[in-house]
C-alpha atoms as a PDB file:
ATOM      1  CA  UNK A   1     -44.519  -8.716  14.767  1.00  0.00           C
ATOM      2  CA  UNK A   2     -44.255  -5.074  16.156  1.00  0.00           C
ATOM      3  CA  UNK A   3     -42.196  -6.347  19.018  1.00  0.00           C
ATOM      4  CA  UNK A   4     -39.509  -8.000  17.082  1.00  0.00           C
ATOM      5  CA  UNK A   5     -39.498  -4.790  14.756  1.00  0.00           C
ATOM      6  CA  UNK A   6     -38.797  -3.123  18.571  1.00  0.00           C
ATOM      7  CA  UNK A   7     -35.996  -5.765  19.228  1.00  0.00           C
ATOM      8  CA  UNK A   8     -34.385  -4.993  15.975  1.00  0.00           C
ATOM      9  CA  UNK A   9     -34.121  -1.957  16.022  1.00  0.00           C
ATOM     10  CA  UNK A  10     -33.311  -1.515  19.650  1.00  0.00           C
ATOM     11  CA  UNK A  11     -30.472  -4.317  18.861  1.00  0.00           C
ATOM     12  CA  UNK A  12     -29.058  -2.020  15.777  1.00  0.00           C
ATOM     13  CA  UNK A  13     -28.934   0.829  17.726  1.00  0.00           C
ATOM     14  CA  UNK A  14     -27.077  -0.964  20.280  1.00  0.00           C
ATOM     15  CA  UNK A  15     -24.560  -1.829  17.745  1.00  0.00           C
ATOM     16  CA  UNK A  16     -24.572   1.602  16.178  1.00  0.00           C
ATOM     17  CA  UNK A  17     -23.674   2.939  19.652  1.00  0.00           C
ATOM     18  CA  UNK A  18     -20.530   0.481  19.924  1.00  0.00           C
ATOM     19  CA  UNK A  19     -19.475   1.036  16.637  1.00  0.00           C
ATOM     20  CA  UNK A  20     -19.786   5.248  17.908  1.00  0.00           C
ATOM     21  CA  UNK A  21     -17.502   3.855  20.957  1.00  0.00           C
ATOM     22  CA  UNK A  22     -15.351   2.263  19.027  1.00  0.00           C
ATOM     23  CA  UNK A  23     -14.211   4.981  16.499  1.00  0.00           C
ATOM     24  CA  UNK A  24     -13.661   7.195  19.517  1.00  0.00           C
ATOM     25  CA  UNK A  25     -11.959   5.142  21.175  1.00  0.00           C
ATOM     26  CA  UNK A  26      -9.921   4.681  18.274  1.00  0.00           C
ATOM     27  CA  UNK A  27      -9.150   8.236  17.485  1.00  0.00           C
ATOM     28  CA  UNK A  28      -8.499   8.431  21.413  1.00  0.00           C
ATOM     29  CA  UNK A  29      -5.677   5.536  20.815  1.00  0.00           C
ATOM     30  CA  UNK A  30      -4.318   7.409  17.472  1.00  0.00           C
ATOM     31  CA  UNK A  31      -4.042  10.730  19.926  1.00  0.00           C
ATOM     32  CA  UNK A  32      -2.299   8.565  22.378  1.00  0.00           C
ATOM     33  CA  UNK A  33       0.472   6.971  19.695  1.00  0.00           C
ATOM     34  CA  UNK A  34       1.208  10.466  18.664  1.00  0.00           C
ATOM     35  CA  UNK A  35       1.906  11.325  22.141  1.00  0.00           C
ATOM     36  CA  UNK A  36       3.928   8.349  22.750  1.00  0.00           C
ATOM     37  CA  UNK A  37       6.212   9.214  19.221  1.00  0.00           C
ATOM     38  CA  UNK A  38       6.587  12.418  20.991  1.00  0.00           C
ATOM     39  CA  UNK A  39       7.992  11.277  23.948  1.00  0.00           C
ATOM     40  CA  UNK A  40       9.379   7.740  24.540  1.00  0.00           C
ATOM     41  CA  UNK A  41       9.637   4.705  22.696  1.00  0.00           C
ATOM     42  CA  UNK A  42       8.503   1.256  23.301  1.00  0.00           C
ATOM     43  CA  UNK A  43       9.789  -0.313  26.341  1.00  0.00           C
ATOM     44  CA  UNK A  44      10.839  -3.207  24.198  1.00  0.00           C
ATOM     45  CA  UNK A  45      12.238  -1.147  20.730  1.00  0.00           C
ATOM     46  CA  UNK A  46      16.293  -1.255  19.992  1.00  0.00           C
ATOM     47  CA  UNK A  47      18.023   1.413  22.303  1.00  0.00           C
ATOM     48  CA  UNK A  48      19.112   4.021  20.542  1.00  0.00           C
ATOM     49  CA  UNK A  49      22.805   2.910  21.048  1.00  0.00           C
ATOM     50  CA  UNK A  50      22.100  -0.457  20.311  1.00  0.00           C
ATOM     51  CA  UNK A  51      21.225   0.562  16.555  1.00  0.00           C
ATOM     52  CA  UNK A  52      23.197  -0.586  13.258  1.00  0.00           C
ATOM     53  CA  UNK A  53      22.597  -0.113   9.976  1.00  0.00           C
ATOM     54  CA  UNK A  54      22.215  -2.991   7.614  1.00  0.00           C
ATOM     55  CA  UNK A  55      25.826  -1.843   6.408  1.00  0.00           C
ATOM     56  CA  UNK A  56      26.959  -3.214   9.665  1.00  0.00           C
ATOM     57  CA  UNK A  57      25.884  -6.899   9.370  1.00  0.00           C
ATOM     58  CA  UNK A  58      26.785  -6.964   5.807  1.00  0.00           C
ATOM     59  CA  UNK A  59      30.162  -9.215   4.595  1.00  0.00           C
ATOM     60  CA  UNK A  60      33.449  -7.320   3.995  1.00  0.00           C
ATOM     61  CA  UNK A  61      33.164  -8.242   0.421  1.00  0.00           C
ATOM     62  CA  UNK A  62      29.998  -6.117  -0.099  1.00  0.00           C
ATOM     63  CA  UNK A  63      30.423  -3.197   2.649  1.00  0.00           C
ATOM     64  CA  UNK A  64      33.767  -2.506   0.283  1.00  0.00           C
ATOM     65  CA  UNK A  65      31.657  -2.731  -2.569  1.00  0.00           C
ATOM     66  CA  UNK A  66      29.207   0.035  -1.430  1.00  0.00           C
ATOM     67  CA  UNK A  67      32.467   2.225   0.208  1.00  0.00           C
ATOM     68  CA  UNK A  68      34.294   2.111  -3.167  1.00  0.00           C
ATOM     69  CA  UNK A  69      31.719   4.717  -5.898  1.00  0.00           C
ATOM     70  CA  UNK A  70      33.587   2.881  -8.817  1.00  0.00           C
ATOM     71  CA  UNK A  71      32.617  -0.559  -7.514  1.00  0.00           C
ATOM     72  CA  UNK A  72      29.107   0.536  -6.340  1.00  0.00           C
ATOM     73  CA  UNK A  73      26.236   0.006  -8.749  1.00  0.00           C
ATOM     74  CA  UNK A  74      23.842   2.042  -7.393  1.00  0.00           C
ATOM     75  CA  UNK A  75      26.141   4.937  -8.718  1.00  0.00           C
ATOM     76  CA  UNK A  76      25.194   4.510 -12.199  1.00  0.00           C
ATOM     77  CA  UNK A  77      21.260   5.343 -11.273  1.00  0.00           C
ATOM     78  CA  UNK A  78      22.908   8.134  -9.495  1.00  0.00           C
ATOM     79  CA  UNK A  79      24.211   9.343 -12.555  1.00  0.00           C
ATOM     80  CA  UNK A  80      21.469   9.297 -14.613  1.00  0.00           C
ATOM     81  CA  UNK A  81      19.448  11.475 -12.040  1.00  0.00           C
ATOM     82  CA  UNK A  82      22.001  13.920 -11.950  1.00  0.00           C
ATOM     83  CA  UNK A  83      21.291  14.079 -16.142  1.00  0.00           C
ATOM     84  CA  UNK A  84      17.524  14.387 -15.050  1.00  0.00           C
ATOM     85  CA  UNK A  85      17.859  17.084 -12.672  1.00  0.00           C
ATOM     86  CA  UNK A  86      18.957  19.345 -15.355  1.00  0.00           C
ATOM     87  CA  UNK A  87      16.654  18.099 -18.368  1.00  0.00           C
ATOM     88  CA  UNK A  88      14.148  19.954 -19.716  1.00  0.00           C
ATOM     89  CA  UNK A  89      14.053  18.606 -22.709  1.00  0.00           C
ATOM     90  CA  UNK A  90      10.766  16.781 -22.215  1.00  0.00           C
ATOM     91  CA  UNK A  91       9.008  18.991 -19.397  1.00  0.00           C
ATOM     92  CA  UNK A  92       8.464  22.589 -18.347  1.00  0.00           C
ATOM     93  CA  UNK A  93      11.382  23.388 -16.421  1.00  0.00           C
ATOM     94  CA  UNK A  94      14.043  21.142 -15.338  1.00  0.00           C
ATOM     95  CA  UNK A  95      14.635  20.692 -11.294  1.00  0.00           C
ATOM     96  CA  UNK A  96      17.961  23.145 -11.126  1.00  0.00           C
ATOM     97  CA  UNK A  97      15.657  25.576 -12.926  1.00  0.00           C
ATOM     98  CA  UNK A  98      13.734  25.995  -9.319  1.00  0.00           C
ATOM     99  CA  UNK A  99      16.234  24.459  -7.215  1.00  0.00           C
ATOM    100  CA  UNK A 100      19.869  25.238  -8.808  1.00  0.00           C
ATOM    101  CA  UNK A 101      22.686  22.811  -7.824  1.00  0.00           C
ATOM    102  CA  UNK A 102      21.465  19.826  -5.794  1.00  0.00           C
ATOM    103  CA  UNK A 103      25.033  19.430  -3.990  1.00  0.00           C
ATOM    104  CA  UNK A 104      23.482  23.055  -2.032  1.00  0.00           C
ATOM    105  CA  UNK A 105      20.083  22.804  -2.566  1.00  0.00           C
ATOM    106  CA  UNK A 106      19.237  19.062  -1.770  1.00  0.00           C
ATOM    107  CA  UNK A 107      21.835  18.639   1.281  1.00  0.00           C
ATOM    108  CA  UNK A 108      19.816  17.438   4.001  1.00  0.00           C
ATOM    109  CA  UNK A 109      16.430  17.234   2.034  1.00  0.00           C
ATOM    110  CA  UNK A 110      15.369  13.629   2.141  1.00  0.00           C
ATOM    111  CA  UNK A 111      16.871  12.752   5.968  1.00  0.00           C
ATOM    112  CA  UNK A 112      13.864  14.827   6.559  1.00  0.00           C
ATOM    113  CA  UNK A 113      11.330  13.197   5.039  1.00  0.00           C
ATOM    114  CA  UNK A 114       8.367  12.149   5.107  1.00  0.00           C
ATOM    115  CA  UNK A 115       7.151  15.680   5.906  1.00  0.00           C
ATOM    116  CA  UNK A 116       3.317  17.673   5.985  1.00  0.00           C
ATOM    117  CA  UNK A 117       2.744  19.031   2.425  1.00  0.00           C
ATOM    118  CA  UNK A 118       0.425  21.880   2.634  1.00  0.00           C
ATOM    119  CA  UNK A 119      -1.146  22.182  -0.139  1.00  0.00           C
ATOM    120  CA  UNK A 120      -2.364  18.652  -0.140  1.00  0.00           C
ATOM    121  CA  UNK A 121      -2.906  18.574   3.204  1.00  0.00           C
ATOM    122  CA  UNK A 122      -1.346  15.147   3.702  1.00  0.00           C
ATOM    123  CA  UNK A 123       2.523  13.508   4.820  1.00  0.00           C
ATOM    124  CA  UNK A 124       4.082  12.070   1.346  1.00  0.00           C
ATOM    125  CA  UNK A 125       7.671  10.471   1.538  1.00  0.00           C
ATOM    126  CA  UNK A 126      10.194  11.650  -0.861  1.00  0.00           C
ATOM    127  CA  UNK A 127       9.094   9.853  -3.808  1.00  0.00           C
ATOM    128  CA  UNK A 128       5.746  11.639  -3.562  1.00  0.00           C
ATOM    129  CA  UNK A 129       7.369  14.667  -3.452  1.00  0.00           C
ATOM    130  CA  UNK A 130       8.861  14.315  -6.378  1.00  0.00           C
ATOM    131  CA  UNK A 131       6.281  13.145  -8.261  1.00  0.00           C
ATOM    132  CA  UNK A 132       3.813  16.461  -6.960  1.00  0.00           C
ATOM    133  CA  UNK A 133       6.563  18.496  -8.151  1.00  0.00           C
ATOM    134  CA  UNK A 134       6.393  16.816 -11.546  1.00  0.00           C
ATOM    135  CA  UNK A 135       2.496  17.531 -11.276  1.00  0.00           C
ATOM    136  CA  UNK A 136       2.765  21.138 -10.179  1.00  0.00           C
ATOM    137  CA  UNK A 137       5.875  22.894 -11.347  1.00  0.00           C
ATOM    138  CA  UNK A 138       7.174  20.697 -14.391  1.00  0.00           C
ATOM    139  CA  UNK A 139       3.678  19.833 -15.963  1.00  0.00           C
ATOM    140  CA  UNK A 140       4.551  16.628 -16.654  1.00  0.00           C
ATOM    141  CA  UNK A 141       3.159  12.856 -15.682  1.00  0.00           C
ATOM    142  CA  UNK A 142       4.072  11.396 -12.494  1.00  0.00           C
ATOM    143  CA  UNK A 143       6.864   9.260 -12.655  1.00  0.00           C
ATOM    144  CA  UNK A 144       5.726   5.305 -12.395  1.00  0.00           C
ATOM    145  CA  UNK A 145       7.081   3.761  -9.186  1.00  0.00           C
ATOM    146  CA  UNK A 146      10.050   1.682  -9.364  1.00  0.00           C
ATOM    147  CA  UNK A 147      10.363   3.102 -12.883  1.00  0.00           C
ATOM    148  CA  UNK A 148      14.172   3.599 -14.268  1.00  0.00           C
ATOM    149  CA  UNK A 149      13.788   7.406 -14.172  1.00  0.00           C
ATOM    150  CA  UNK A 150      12.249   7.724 -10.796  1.00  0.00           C
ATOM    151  CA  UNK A 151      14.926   4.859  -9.042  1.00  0.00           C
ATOM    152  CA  UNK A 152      17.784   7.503 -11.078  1.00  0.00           C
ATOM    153  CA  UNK A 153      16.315  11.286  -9.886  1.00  0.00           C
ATOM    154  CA  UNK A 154      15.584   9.564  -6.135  1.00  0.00           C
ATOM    155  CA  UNK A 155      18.710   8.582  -6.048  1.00  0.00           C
ATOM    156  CA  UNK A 156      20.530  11.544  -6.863  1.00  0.00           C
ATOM    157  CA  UNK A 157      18.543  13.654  -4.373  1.00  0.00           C
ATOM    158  CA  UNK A 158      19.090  11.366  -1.497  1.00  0.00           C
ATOM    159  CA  UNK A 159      22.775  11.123  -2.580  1.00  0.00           C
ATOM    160  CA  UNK A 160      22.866  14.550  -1.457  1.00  0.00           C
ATOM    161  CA  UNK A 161      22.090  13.762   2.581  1.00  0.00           C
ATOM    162  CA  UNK A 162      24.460  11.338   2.893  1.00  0.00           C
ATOM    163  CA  UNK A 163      26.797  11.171   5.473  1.00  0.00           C
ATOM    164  CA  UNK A 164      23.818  13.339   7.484  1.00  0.00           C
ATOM    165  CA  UNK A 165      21.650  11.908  10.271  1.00  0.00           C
ATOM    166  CA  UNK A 166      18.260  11.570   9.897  1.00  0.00           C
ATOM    167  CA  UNK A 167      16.150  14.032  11.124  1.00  0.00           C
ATOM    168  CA  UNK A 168      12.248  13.306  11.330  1.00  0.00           C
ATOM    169  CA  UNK A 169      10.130  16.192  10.731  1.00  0.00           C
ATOM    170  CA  UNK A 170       8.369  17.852  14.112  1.00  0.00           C
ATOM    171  CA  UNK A 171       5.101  18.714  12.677  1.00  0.00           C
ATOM    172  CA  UNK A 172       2.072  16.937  14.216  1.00  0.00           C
ATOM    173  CA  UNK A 173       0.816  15.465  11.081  1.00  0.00           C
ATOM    174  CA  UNK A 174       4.387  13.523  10.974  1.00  0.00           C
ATOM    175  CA  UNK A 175       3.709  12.761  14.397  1.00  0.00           C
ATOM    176  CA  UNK A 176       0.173  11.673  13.799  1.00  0.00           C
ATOM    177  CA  UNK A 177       1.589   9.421  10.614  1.00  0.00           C
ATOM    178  CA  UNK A 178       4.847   7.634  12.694  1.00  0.00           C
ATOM    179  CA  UNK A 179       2.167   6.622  15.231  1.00  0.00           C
ATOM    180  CA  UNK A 180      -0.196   4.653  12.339  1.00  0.00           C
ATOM    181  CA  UNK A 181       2.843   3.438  11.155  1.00  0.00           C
ATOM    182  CA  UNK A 182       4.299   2.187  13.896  1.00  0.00           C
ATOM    183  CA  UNK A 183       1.058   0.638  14.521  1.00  0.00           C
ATOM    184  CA  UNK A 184       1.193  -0.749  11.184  1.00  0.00           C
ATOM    185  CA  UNK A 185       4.710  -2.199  12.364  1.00  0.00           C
ATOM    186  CA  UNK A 186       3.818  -4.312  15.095  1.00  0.00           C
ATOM    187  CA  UNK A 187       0.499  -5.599  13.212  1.00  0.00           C
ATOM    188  CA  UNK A 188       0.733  -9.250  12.727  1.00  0.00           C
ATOM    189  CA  UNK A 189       0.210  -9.662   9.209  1.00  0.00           C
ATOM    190  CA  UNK A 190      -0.725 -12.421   6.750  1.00  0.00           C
ATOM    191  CA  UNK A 191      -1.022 -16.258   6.524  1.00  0.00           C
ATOM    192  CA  UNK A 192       2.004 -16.801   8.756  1.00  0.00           C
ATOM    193  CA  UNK A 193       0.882 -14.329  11.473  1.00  0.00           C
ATOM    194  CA  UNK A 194       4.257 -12.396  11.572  1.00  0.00           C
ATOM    195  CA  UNK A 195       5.075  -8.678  12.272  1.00  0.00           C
ATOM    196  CA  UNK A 196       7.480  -6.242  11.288  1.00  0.00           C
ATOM    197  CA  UNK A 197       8.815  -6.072  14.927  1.00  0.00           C
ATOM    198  CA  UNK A 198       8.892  -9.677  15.147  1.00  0.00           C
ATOM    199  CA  UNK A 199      12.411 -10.132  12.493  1.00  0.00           C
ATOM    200  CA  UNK A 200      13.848  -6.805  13.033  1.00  0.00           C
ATOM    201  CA  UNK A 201      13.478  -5.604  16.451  1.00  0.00           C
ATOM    202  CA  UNK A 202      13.313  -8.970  18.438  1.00  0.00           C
ATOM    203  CA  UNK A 203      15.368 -11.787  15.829  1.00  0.00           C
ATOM    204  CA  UNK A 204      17.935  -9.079  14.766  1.00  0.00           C
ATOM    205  CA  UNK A 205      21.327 -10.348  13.810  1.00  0.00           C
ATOM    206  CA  UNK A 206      19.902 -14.203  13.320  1.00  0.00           C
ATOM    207  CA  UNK A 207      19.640 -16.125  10.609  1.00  0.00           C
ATOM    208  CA  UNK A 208      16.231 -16.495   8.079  1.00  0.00           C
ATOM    209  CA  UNK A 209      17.378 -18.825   5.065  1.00  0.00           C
ATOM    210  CA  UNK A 210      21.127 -18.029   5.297  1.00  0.00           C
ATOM    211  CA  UNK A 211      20.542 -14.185   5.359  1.00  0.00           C
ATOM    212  CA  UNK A 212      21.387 -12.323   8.365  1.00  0.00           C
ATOM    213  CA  UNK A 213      18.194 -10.068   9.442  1.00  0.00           C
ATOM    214  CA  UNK A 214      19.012  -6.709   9.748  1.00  0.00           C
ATOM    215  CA  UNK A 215      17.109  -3.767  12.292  1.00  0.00           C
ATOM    216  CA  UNK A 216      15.255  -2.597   9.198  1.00  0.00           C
ATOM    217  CA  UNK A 217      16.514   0.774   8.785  1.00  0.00           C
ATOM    218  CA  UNK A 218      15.880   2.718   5.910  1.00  0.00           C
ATOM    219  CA  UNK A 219      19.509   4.470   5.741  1.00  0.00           C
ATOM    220  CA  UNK A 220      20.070   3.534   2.205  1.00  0.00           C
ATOM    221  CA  UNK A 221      17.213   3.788   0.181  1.00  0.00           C
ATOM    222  CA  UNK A 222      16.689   3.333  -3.010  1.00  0.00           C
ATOM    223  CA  UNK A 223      19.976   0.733  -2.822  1.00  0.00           C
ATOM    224  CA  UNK A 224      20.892  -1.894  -5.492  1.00  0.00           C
ATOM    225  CA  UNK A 225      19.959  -5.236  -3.571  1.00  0.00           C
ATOM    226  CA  UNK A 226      22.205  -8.268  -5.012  1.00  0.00           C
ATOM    227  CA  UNK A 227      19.031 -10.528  -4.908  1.00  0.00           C
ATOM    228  CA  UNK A 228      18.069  -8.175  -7.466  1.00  0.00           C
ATOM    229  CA  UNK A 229      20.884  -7.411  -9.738  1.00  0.00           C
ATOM    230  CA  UNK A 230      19.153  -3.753  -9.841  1.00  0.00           C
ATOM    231  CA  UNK A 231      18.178  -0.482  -7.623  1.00  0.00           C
ATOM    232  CA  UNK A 232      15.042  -0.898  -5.598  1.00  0.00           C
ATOM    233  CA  UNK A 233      12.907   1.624  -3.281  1.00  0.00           C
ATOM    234  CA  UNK A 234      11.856   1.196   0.072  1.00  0.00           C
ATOM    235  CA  UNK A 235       8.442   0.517  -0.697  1.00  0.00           C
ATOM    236  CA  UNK A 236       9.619  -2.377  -3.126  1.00  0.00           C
ATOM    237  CA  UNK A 237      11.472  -4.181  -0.167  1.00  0.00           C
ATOM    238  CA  UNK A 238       8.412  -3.373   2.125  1.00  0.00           C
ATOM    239  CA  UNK A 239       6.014  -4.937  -0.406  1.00  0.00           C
ATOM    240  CA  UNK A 240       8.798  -7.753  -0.719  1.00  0.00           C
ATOM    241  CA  UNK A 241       8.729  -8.446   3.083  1.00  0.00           C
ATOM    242  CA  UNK A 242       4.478  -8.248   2.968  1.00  0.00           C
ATOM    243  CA  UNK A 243       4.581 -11.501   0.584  1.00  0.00           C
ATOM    244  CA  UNK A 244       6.750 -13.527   2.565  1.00  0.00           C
ATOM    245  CA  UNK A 245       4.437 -13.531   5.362  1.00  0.00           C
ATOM    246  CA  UNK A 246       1.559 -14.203   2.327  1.00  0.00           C
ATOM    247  CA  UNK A 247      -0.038 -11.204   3.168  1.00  0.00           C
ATOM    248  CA  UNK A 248      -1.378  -8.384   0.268  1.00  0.00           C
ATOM    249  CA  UNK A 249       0.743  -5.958  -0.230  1.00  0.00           C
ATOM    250  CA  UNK A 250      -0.175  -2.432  -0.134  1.00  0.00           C
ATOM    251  CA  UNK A 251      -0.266  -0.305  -2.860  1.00  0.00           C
ATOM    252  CA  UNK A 252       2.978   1.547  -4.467  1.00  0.00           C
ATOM    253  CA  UNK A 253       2.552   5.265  -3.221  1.00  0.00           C
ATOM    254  CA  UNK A 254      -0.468   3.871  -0.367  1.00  0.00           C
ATOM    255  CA  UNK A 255      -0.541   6.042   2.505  1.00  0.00           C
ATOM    256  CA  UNK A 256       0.219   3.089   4.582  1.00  0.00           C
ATOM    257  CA  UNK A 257       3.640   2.697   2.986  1.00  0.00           C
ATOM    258  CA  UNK A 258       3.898   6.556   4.078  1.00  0.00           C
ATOM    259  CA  UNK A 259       3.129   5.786   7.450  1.00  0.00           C
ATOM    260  CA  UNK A 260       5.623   2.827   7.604  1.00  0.00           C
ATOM    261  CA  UNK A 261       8.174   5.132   6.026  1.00  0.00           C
ATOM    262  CA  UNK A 262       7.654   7.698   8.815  1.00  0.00           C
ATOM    263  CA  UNK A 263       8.114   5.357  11.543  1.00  0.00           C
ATOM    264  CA  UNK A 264      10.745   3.720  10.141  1.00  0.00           C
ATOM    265  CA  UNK A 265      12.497   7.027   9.512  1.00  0.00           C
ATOM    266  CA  UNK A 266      11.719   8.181  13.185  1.00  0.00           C
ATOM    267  CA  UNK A 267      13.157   4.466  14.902  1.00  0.00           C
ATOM    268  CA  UNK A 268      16.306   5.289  12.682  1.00  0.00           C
ATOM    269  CA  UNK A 269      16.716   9.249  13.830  1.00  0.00           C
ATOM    270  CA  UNK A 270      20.324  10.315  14.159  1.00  0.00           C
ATOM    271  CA  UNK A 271      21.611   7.332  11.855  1.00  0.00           C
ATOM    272  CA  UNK A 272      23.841   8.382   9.093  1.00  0.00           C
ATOM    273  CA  UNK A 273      22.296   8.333   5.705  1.00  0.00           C
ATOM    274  CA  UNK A 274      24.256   5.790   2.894  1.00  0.00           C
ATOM    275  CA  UNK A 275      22.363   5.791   0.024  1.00  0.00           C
ATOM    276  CA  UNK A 276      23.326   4.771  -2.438  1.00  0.00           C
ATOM    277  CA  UNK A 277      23.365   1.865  -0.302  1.00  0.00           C
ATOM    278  CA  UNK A 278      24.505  -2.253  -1.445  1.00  0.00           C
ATOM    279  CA  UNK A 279      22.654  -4.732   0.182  1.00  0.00           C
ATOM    280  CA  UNK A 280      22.590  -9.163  -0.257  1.00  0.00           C
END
């Protein structure tokens, strides 16, 4: 009896030692993504001149729909978040009591996002930003994701960058978060076994069930989608593409959809912003 106690406990020490491996070698791989988003890309990621926006693959019909602000739906969310910017009817302060006019203030603001936020000590995307500056300076409840009001003041912030390449934040915890997303990106996923990298870097430009797959980009987000009839965030679509492959969907606001959203913002650096953006 006293030797099989032995056994067992010399065989969960042996697996208490590979599990010990294992994390390190795991935070050693982590070190070595960050490195790699750093430096150069995956040998087998778009070149950087080979890049197009989903505006690019998009019919005539619906590129002159997002071109034309009086034909564009996503305007009237843009709108309404330009009324929100400046209401402080129902919270503390109202944004362009911190930040004055957007046009100045916001120019440039989310094609560098997701960035390191101090105080929390964690990368949030734009949408969390907003929603901690609801928290801190406007005392008011965080805005519910893919709520009317949140779609409306997103929108009208981003509207601000566009025209303006994207420019990834340099700090190491952005770093540190492209590299789990990107990881994140090439994970095959669900009950069909599919990646992100699968459709949009190596099936670009074919057809899925009529549709024309795009590079996956994030240039226009939040964008009024014609599927549907109303303006959606990135995390929406993200979620969207999770449950075709049958897989479960992360959480709205999960720090995975961060990390996805820092990758994703990093494969599209130096691409033009066009949100509000119109999409099939």
């Amino acid at each position: 009896m006293r030797k099989n106690k032995n056994v067992k406990r010399a065989t969960v020490s042996k697996k208490a030692d590979r599990a010990a491996t294992a994390v390190r070698r795991g935070a050693g791989v982590a070190a070595a993504l960050a490195l790699s988003v750093a430096g150069i890309g995956h040998a087998d990621e778009i070149p950087l001149d080979q890049r197009r926006s989903g505006y690019d693959l998009m019919a005539p019909e619906t590129q002159a729909m997002q071109k034309d602000d009086s034909a564009n739906p996503s305007m009237l969310w843009v709108r309404e978040g330009e009324a929100l910017w400046n209401d402080k009817a129902r919270v503390e302060r109202a944004c362009a009591d911190c930040h004055g006019a957007a046009q100045q203030s916001m120019r440039g603001v989310a094609a560098r996002y997701p960035a390191f936020d101090a105080e929390s000590q964690r990368v949030v995307d734009l949408e969390g930003r907003v929603n901690l500056c609801r928290a801190r300076h406007q005392k008011a409840e965080p805005f519910a994701y893919e709520s009317q009001e949140f779609l409306a003041l997103t929108a009208y912030v981003v509207h601000q960058s566009r025209g303006l390449p994207i420019a990834p934040s340099d700090a190491p915890q952005v770093a540190a978060s492209v590299a789990r997303g990107r990881a994140l990106f090439d994970e095959r996923q669900g009950q069909l076994d599919f990646a992100c990298r699968q459709c949009h870097d190596d099936n670009w430009g074919k057809r899925l069930a009529g549709s024309v797959i795009p590079q996956g980009h994030p240039t226009g987000y939040p964008l009024y989608r014609l599927e549907w009839q109303a303006l959606g965030s990135l995390q929406r679509r993200l979620r969207g593409c999770m449950i075709g492959v049958r897989a479960e969907p992360y959480a709205y606001g999960s720090q995975e959809f961060v990390d996805l959203t820092s990758f994703l913002m990093w494969r599209a650096r130096g691409m033009p912003m066009d949100t509000p953006a119109v999409r099939p």
